[in-house]
Protein backbone atom coordinates (compact mmCIF):
# COMPACT_ATOMS: atom_id res chain seq x y z
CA UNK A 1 93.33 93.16 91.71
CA UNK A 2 90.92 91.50 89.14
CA UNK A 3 91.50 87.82 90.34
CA UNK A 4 91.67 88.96 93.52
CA UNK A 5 87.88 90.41 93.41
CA UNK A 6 86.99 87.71 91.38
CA UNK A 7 88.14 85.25 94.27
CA UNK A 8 85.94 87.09 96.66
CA UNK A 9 83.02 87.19 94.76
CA UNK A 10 83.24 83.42 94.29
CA UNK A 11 83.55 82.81 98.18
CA UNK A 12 80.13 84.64 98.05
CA UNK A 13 78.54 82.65 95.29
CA UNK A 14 79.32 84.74 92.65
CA UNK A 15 80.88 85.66 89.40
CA UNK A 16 81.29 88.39 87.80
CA UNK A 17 79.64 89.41 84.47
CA UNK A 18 81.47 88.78 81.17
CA UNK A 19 82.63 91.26 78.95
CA UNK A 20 82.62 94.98 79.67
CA UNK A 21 79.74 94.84 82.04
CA UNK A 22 82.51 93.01 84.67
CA UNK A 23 84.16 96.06 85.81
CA UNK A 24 81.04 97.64 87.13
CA UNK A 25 79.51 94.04 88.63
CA UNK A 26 82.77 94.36 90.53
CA UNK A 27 82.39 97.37 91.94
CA UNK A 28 79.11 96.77 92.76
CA UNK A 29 79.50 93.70 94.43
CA UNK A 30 81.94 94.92 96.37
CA UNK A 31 79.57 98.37 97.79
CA UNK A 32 76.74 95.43 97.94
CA UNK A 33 79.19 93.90 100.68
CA UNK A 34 79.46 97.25 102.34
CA UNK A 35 83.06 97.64 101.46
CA UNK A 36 82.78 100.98 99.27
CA UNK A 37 86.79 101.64 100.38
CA UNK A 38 87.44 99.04 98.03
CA UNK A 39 85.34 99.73 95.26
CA UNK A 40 86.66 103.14 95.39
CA UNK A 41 90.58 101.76 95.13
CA UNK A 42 88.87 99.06 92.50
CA UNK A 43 87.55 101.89 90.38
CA UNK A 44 90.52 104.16 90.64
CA UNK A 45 93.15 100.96 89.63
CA UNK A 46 90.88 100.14 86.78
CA UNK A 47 90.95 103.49 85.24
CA UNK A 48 94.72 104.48 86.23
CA UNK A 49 96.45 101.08 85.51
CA UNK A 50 94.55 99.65 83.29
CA UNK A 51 93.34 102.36 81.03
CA UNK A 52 95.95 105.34 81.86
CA UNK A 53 98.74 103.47 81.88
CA UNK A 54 98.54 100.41 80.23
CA UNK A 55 96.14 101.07 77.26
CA UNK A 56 97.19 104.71 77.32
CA UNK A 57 101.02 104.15 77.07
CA UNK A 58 101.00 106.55 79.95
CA UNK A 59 104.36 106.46 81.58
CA UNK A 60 105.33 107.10 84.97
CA UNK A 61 108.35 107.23 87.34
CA UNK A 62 109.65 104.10 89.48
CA UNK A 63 108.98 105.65 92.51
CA UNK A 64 105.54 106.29 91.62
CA UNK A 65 104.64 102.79 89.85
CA UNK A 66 106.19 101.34 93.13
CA UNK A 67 103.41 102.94 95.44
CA UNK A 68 100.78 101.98 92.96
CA UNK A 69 102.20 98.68 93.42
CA UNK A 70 102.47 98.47 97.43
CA UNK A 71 98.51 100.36 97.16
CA UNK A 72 97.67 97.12 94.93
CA UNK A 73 98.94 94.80 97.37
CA UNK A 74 97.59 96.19 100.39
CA UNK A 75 93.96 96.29 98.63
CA UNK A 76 94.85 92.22 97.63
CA UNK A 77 95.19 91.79 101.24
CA UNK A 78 92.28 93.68 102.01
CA UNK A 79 89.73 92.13 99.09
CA UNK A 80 90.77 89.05 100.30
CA UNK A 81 89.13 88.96 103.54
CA UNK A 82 86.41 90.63 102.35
């Protein structure tokens, strides 16, 4: 999801902000495009993925991680046309 938003912000001149400050440029850029579905799905991966289940040890069933997954790829799809 990150590279992916990071591709579309550089097909509109941008990049994002370093550190933690990059989430939120993200997101930002992404409402500033008028696409606030995807911020909204950008924001909610972030924090369940990345923080939840990644940094949080969180586990989860297959069934479950495999939806998150098909909802990542249709939102790769979508980002990338933004």
């Amino acid at each position: 999801m990150i590279q992916a938003t990071d591709f579309a912000m550089q097909v509109h001149g941008r990049i994002p902000l370093p550190g933690r400050d990059a989430h939120r440029d993200r997101r930002n850029f992404l409402e500033g495009i008028g696409r606030h579905d995807l911020a909204e799905k950008y924001t909610y991966f972030a924090e369940r993925l990345h923080g939840d289940i990644f940094y949080g040890g969180e586990a989860v069933a297959p069934t479950t991680l495999r939806r998150y997954m098909d909802e990542v790829e249709d939102y790769v799809r979508r980002v990338s046309s933004a």
